[in-house]
Protein backbone atom coordinates (compact mmCIF):
# COMPACT_ATOMS: atom_id res chain seq x y z
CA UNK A 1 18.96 10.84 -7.36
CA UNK A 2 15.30 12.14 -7.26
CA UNK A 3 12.37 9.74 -6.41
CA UNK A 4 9.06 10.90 -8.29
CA UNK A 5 6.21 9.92 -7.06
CA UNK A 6 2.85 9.12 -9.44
CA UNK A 7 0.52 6.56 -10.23
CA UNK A 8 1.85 3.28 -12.04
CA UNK A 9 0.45 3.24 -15.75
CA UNK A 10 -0.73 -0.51 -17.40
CA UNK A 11 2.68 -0.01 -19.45
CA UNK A 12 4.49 -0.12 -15.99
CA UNK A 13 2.46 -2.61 -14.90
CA UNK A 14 6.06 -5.12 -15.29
CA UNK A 15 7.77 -3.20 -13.36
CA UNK A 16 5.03 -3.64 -10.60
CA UNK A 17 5.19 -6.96 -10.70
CA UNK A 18 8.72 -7.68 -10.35
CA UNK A 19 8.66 -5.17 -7.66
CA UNK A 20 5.78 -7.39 -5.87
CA UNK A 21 7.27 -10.79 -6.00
CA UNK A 22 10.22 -9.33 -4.51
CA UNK A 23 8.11 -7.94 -1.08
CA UNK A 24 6.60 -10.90 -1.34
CA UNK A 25 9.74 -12.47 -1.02
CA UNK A 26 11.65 -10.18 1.07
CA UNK A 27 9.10 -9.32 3.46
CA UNK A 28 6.81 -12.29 3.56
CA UNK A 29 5.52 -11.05 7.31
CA UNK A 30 4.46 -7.74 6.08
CA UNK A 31 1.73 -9.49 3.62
CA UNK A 32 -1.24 -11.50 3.85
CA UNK A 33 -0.11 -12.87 0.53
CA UNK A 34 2.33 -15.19 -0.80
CA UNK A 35 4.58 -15.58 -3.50
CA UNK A 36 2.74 -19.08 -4.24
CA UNK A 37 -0.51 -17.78 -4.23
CA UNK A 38 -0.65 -13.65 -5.18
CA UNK A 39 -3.62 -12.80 -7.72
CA UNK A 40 -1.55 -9.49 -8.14
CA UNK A 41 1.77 -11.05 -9.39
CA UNK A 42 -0.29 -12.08 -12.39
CA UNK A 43 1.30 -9.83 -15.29
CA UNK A 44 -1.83 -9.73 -17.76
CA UNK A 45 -4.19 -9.32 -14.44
CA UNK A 46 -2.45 -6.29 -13.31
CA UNK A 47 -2.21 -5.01 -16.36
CA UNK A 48 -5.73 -4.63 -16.64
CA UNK A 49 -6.63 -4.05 -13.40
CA UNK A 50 -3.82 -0.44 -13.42
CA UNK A 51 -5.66 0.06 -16.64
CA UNK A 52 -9.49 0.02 -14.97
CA UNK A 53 -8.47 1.40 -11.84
CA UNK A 54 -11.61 4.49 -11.55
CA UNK A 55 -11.28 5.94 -8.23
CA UNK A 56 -8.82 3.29 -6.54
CA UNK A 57 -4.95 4.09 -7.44
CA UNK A 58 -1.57 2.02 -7.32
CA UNK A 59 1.12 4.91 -6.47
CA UNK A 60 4.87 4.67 -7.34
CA UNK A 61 8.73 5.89 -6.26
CA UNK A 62 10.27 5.98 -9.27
CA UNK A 63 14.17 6.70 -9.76
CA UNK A 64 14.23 9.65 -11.84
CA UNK A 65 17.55 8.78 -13.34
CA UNK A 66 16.57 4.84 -14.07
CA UNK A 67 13.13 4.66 -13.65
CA UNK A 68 13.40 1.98 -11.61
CA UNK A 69 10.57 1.41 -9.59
CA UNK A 70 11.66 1.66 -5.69
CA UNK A 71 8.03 0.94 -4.04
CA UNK A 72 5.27 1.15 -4.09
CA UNK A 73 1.07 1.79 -2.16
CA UNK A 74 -2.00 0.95 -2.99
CA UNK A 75 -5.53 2.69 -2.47
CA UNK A 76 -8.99 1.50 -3.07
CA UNK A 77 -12.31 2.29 -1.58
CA UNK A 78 -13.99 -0.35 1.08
CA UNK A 79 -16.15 -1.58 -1.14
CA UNK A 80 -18.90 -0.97 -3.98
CA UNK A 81 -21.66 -0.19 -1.08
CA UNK A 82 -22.75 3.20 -0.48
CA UNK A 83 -22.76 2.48 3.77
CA UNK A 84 -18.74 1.90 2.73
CA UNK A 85 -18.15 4.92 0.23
CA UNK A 86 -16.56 7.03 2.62
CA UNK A 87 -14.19 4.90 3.90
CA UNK A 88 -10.45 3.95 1.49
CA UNK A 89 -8.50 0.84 2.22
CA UNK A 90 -4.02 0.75 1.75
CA UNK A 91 -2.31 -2.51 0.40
CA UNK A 92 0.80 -3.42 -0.48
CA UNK A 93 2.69 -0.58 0.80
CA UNK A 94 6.11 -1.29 0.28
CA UNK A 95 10.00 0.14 -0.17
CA UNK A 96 12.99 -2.28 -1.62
CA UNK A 97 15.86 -2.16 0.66
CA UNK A 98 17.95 -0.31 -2.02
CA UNK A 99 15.40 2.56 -1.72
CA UNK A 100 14.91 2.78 2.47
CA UNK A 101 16.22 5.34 4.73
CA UNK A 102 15.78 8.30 2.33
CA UNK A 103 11.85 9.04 3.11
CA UNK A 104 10.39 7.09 0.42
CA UNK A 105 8.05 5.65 2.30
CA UNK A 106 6.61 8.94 4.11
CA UNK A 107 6.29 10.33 0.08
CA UNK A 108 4.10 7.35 -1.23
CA UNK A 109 2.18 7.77 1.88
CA UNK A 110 1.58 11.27 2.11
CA UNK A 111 1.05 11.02 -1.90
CA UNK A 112 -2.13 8.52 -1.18
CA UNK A 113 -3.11 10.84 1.98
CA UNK A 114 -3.21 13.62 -0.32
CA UNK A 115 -5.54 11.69 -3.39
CA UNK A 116 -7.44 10.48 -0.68
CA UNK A 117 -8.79 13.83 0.51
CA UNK A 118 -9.43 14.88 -3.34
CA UNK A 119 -12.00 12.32 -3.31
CA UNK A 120 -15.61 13.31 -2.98
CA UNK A 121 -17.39 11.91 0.79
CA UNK A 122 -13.34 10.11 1.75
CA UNK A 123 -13.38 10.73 5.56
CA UNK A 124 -11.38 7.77 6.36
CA UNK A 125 -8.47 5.76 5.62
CA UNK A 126 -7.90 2.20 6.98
CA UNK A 127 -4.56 -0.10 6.76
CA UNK A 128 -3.34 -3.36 8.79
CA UNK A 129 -0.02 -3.68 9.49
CA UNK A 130 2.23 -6.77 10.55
CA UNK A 131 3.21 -5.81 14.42
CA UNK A 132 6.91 -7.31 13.16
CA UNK A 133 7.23 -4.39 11.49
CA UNK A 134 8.26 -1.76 14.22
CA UNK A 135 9.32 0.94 11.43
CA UNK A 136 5.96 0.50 9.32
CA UNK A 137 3.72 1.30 12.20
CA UNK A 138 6.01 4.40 13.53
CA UNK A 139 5.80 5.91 9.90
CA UNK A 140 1.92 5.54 10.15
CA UNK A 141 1.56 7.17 13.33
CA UNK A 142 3.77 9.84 12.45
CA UNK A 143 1.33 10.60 9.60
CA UNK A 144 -1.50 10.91 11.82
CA UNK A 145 -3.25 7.23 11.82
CA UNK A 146 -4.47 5.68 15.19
CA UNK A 147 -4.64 1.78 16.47
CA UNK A 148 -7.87 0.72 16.88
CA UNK A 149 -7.65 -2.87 17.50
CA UNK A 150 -4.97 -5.68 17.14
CA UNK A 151 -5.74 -9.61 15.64
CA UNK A 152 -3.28 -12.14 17.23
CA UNK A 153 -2.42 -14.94 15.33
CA UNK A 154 -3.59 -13.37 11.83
CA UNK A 155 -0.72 -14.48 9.63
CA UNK A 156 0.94 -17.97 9.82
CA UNK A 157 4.02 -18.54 8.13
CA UNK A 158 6.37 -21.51 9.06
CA UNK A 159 4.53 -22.45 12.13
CA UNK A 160 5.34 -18.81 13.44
CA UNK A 161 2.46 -16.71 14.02
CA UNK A 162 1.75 -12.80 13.74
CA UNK A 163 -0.47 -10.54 15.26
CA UNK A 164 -1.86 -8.08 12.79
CA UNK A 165 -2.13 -4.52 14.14
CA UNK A 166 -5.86 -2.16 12.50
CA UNK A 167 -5.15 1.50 11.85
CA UNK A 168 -7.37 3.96 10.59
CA UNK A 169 -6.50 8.56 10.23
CA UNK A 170 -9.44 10.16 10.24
CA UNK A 171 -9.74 13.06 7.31
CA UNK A 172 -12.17 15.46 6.82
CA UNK A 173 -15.01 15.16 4.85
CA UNK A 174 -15.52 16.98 1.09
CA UNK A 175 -18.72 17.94 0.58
C-alpha cells in the first residue's frame, strides 16, 4: 500500500473529522482538546474552514488503495499581525494506530516542513508536544526542531497532569 500525502479538500473534510474524534479519543494526552469540547470536530465548521484555508494548510496520509485517511498535520501562521508573519504554528499532528510504524508521520511532517519554506518571510516553525509522548518528540528532533522551554502541569485530564514540552526548527528566510 502507498500513503500519498496532500492537503485535505472541503469534500474530505468527513473523513477529517472522523479521523479527529478518534485522536481525540485515542490519544486524549497528545491534545489540548477534547472530544466534549473540539470546535474542529464540527462537520459544517471544518468544512468551511478546509475550504478558506489561504496560506494555513490541513495535510493528509491517504491510503492510495482505500483512500482512507491515516493522519493527519496542521499548519497555520501565528497570527494575523505582521510582528508574527514569519513565524507558522503545527496542530493536530496525528497517525491512527493502523497507519504507525511505516514513516507516516516523518512524511506529513516533512510535507508541512517543505510548504512551510515555500512561503514568503516563514523563518520559523513552532509546535507543543505532550512530554507522554516519547515517540512524537524523537520524530521532531530528528527533523531538526529544538526544545525551548517546557510548561508543567499544562494539560489535566482525570486528575493526572502533563507537562507540555515548546519546540520550534528554525528555517531560512525567503526573500
Amino acid at each position: 500500500m502507498a500513503i500519498i500525502i496532500r492537503p485535505i479538500t472541503s469534500d474530505e473534510a468527513e473523513l477529517y473529522v472522523e479521523l479527529r474524534l478518534e485522536m481525540l479519543q485515542e490519544s486524549p494526552r497528545a491534545f489540548g482538546a477534547s472530544v466534549e469540547t473540539d470546535a474542529a470536530s464540527d462537520l459544517e465548521g471544518m468544512r468551511a474552514r478546509l475550504e478558506s484555508q489561504g496560506e494555513n494548510r490541513t495535510f493528509g496520509a491517504f491510503d492510495s488503495d482505500t483512500g482512507e485517511l491515516l493522519g493527519s498535520v496542521g499548519v497555520a501562521r501565528q497570527g494575523p499581525h505582521q510582528k508574527r508573519a514569519h513565524a507558522l504554528g503545527v496542530w493536530g499532528m496525528y497517525v491512527a494506530p493502523r497507519g504507525r510504524g511505516r514513516g507516516i508521520g516523518r512524511e506529513l511532517m516533512q510535507a508541512l516542513i517543505d510548504y512551510s519554506e515555500s512561503l514568503p518571510g516563514v523563518c520559523v516553525i513552532s509546535l507543543s508536544v505532550s512530554a507522554a509522548t516519547p515517540v512524537a518528540q524523537a520524530l521532531y528532533a530528528s527533523l531538526g526542531f529544538v526544545e525551548w522551554g517546557r510548561e508543567p502541569r499544562s494539560l489535566q485530564i482525570d486528575g493526572e497532569y502533563y507537562t507540555e514540552i515548546f519546540m520550534q526548527l528554525q528555517l531560512e528566510p525567503l526573500e
